[in-house]
N, C-alpha and C. Protein backbone atom coordinates (compact mmCIF):
# COMPACT_ATOMS: atom_id res chain seq x y z
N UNK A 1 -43.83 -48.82 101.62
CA UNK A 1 -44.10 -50.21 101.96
C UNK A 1 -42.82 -50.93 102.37
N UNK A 2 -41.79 -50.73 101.77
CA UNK A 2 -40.78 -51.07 102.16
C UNK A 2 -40.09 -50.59 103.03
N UNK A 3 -40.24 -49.70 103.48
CA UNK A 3 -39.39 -48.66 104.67
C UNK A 3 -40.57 -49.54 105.91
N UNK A 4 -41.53 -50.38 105.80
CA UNK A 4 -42.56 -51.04 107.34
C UNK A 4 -41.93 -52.10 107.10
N UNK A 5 -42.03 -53.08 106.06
CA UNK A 5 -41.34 -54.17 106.09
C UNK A 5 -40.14 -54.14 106.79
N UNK A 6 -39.15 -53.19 106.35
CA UNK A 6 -38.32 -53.58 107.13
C UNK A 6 -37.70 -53.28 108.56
N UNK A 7 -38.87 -52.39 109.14
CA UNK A 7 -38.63 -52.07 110.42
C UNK A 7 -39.73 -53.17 111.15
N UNK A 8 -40.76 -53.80 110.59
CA UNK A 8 -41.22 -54.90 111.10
C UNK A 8 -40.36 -55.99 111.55
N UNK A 9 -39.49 -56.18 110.40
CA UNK A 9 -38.45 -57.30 110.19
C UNK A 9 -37.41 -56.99 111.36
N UNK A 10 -36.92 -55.54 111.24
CA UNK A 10 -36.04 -55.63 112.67
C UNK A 10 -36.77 -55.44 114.31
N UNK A 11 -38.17 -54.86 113.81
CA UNK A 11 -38.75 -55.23 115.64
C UNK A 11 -38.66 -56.88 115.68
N UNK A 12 -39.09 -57.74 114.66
CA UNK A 12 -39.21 -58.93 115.17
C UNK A 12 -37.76 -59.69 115.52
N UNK A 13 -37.01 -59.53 114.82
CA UNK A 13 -35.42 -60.25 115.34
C UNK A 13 -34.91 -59.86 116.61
N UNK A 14 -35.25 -58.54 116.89
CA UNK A 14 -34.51 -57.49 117.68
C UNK A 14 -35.19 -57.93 119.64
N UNK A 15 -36.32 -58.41 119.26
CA UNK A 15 -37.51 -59.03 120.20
C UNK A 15 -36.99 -59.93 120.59
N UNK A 16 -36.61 -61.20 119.33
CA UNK A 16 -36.82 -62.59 119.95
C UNK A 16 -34.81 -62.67 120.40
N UNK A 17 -34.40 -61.42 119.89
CA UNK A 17 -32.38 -61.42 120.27
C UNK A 17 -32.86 -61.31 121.66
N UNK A 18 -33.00 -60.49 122.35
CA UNK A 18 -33.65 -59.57 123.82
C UNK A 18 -34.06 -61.31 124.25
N UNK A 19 -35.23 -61.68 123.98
CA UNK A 19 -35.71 -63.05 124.93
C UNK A 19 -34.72 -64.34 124.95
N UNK A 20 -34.02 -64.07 124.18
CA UNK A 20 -32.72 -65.42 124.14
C UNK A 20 -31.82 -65.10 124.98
N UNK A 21 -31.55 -63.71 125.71
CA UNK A 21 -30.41 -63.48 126.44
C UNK A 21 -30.83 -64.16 128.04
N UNK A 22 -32.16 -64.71 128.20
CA UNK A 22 -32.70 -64.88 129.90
C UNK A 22 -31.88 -65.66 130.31
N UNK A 23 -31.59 -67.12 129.51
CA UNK A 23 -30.84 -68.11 130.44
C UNK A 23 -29.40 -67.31 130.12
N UNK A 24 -28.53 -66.63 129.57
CA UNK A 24 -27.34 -66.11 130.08
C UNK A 24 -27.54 -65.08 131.14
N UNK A 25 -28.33 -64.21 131.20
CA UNK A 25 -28.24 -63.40 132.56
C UNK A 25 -28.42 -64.40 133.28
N UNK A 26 -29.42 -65.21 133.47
CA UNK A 26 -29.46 -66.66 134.91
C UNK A 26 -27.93 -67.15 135.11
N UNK A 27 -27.70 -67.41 133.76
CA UNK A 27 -26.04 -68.14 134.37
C UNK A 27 -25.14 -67.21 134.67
N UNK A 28 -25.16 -65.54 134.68
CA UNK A 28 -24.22 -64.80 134.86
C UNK A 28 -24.71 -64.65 136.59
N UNK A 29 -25.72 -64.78 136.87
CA UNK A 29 -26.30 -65.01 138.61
C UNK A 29 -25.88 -65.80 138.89
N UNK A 30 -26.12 -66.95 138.39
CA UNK A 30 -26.12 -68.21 139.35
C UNK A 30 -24.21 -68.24 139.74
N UNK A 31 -23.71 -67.85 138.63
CA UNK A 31 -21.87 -67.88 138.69
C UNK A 31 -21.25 -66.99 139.82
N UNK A 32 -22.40 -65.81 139.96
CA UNK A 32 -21.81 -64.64 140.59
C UNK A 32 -22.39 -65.37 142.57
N UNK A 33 -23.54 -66.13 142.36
CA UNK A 33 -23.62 -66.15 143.78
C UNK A 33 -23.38 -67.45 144.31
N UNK A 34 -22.48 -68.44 143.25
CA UNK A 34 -21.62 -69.34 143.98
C UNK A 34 -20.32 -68.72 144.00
N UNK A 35 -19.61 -67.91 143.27
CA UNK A 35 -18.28 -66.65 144.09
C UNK A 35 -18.76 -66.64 145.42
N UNK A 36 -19.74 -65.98 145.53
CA UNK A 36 -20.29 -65.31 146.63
C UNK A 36 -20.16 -66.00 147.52
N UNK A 37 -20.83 -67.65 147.74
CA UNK A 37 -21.24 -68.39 148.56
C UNK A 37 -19.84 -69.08 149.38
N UNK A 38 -19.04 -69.33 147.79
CA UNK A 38 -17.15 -69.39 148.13
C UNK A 38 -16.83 -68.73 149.34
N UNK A 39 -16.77 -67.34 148.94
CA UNK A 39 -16.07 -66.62 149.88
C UNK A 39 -17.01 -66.01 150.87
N UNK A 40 -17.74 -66.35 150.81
CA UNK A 40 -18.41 -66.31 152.10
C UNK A 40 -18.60 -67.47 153.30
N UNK A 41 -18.17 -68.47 152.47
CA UNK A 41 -17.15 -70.10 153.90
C UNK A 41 -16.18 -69.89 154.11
N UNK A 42 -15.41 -69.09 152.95
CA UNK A 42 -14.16 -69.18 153.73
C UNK A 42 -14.07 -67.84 154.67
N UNK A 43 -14.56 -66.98 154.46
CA UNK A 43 -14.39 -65.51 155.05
C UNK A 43 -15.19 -66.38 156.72
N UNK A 44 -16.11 -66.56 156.78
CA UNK A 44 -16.53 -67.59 157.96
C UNK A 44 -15.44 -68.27 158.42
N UNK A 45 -15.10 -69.14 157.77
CA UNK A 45 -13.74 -70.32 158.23
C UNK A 45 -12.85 -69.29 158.90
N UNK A 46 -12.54 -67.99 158.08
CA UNK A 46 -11.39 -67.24 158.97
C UNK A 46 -11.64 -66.53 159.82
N UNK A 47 -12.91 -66.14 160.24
CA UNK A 47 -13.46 -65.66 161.65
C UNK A 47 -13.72 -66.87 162.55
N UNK A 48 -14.05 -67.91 162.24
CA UNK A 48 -14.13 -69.05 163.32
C UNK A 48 -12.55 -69.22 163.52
N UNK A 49 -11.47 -69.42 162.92
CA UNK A 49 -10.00 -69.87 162.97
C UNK A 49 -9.17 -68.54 164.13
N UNK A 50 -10.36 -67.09 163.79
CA UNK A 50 -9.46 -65.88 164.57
C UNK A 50 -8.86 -64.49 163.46
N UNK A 51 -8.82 -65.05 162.27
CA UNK A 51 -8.42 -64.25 161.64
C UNK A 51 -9.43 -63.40 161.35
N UNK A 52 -10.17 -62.34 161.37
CA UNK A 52 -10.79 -61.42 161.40
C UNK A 52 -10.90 -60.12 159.99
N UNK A 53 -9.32 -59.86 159.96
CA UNK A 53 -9.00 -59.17 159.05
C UNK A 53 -9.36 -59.78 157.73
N UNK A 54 -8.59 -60.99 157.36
CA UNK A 54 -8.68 -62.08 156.36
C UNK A 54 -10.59 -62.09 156.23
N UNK A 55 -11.38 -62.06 157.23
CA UNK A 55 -12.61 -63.09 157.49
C UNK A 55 -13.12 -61.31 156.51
N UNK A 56 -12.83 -60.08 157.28
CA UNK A 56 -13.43 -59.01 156.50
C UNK A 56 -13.15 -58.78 155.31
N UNK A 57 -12.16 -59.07 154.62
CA UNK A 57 -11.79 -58.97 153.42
C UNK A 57 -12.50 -59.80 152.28
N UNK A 58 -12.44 -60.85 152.81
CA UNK A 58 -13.28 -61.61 151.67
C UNK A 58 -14.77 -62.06 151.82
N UNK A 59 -15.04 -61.64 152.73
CA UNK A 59 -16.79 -60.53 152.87
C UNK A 59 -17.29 -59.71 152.53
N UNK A 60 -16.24 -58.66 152.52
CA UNK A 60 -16.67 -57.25 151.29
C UNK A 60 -16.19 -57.73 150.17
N UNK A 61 -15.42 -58.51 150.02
CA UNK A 61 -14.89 -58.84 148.42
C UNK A 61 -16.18 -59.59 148.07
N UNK A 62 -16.76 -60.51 148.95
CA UNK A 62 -18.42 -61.01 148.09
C UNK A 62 -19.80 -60.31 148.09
N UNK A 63 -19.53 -59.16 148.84
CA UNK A 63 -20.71 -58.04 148.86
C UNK A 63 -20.41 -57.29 147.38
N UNK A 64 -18.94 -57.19 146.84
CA UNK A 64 -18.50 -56.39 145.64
C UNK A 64 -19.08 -56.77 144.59
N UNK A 65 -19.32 -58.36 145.04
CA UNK A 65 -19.73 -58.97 143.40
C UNK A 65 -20.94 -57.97 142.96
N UNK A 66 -21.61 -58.47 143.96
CA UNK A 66 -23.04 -58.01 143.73
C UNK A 66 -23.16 -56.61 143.51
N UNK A 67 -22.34 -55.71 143.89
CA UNK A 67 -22.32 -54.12 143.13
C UNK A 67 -22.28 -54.07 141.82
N UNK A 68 -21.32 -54.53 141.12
CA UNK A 68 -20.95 -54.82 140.01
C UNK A 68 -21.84 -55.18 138.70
């Protein structure tokens, strides 16, 4: 009886730990695709200005986030 109790006791904590993490994965998104959105004006800004190299670099540097 005691060996269910207390694996009841840890499915239920172990459940509601798991459903409390949603809004931090949201804010670990939302953080990762304003990086993204960053360097993806300026990587723009440096292909409109000519710089190209600069403009590719920090284009794959905001495609990286998202590997990660």
């Amino acid at each position: 009886m005691k060996k269910i109790l207390l694996a009841l006791t840890l499915i239920m904590f172990s459940t509601s730990a798991f459903a409390g993490s949603c809004p931090m994965l949201g804010g670990k998104v939302k953080t990762k695709i304003e990086q993204a959105q960053k360097l993806h004006d300026a990587g723009m800004k440096a292909h409109s200005d000519g710089d190209h190299s600069k403009s590719e670099e920090l284009l794959n540097e905001a495609l990286d986030l998202f590997k990660s």
